[in-house]
Protein backbone atom coordinates (compact mmCIF):
# COMPACT_ATOMS: atom_id res chain seq x y z
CA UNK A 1 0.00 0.00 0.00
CA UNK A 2 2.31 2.73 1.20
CA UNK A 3 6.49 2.33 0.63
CA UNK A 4 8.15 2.02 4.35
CA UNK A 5 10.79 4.75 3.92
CA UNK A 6 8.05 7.21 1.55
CA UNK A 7 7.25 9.61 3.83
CA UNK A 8 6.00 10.75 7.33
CA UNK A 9 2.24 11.74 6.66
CA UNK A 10 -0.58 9.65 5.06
CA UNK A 11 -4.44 10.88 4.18
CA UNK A 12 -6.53 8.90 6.55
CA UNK A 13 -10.00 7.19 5.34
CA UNK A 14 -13.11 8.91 6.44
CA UNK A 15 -15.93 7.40 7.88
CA UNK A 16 -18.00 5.61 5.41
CA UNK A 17 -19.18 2.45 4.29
CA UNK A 18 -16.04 -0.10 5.17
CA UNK A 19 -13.61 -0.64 7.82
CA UNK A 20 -10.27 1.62 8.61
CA UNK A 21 -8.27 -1.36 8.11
CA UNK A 22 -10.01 -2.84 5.11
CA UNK A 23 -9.95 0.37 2.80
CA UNK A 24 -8.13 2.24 0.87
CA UNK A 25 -8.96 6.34 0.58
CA UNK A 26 -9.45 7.37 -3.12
CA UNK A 27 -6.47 9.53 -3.22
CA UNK A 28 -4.15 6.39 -1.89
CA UNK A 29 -5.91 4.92 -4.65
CA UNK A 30 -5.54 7.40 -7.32
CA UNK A 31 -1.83 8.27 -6.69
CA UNK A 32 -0.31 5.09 -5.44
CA UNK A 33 -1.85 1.99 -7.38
CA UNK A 34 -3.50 3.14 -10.62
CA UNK A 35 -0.86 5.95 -11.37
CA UNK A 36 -3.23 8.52 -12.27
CA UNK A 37 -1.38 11.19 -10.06
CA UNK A 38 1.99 12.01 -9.42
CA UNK A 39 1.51 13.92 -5.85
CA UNK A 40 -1.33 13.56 -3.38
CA UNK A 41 -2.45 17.50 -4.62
CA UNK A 42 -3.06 15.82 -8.20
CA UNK A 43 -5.36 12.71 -7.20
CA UNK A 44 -7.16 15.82 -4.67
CA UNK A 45 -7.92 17.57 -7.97
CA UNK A 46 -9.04 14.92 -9.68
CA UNK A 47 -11.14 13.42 -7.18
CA UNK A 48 -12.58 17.41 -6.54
CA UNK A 49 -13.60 17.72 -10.53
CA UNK A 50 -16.08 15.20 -10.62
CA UNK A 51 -13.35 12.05 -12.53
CA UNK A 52 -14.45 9.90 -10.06
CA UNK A 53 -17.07 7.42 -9.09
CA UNK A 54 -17.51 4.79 -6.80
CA UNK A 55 -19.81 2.05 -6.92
CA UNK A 56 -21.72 4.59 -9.97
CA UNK A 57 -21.83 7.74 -7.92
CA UNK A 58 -19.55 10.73 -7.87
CA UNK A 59 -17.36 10.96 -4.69
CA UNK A 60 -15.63 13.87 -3.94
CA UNK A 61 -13.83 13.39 -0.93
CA UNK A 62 -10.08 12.93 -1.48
CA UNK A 63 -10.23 10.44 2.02
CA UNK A 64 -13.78 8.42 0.78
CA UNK A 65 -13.27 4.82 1.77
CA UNK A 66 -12.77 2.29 -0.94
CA UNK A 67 -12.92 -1.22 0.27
CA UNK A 68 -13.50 -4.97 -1.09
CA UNK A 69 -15.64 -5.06 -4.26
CA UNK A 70 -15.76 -1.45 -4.70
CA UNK A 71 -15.96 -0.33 -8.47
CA UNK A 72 -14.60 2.51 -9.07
CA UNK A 73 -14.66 4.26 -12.33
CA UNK A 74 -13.30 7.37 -14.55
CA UNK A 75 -15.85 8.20 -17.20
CA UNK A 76 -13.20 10.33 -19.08
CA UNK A 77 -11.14 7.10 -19.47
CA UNK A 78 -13.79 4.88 -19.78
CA UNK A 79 -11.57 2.57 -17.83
CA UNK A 80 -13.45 0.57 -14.24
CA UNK A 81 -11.67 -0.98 -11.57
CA UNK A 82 -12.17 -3.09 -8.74
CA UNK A 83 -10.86 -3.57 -5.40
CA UNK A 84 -10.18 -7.27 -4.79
CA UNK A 85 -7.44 -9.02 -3.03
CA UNK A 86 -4.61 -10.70 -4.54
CA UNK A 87 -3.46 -14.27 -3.08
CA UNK A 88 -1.28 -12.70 -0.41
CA UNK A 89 -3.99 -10.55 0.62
CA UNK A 90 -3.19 -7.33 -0.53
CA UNK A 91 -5.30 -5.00 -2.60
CA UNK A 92 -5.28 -5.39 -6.28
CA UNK A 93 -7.13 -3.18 -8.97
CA UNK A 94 -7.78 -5.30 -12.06
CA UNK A 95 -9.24 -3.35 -15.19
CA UNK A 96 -13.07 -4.87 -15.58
CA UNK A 97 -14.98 -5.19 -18.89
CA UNK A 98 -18.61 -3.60 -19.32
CA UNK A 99 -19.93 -6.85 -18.33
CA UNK A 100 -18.25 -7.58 -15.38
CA UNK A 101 -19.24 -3.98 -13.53
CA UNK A 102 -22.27 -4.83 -12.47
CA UNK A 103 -21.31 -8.41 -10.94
CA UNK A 104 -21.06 -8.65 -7.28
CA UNK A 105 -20.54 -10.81 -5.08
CA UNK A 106 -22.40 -12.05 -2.25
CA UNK A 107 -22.88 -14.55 0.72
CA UNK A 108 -25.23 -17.00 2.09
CA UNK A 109 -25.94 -16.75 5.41
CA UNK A 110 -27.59 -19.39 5.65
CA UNK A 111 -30.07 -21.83 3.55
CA UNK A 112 -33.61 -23.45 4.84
CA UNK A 113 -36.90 -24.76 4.45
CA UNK A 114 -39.96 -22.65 5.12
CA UNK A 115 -42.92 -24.11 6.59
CA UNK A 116 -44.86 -24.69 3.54
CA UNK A 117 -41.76 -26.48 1.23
């Protein structure tokens, strides 16, 4: 996520939607794992112009949580992305097709038998 010897400061996630430890904020994700920015100021532009959206609305807090499953999308690119983990258990981003943005997944909690079959 963040280089050990990169610096002192890092932009916190706000409160939102997933855990502090199981999210990444947009400008972490902007600058550090899709490349779209070169300095935290650039991916705080970008997110503050409206490039952005998450799960197919516009976010435009620089610190909005990302987390597991999240799509996130720039229209002007017409590229999507989703947060997943990778075997290790980090955070990957893998480019999705116009199919696979709308696919979730989900879980069963559990499965049984009503009273009438």
């Amino acid at each position: 996520m963040l280089a050990k010897l990169g610096g002192v400061f890092a932009p916190r996630p706000s409160e939102g939607p997933h855990k502090l430890r199981e999210c990444l904020p947009l400008s972490i994700l902007l600058r550090n794992r899709l490349k779209y920015a070169l300095t935290g100021r650039e991916a705080k532009q970008i997110v503050l112009t409206r490039h952005v959206k998450v799960d197919g609305k516009v976010r435009t807090a620089p610190t909005y949580p990302a987390g597991l499953m999240a799509v996130v999308s720039l229209p002007d690119t017409d590229e999507t992305f989703k947060l997943l983990y990778d075997t290790k258990g980090r955070f990957a981003s893998p480019r999705l097709t116009a199919d696979e943005e709308n696919l979730k997944l989900c879980k069963v909690g559990s499965a049984t038998v009503g009273t009438n079959g």
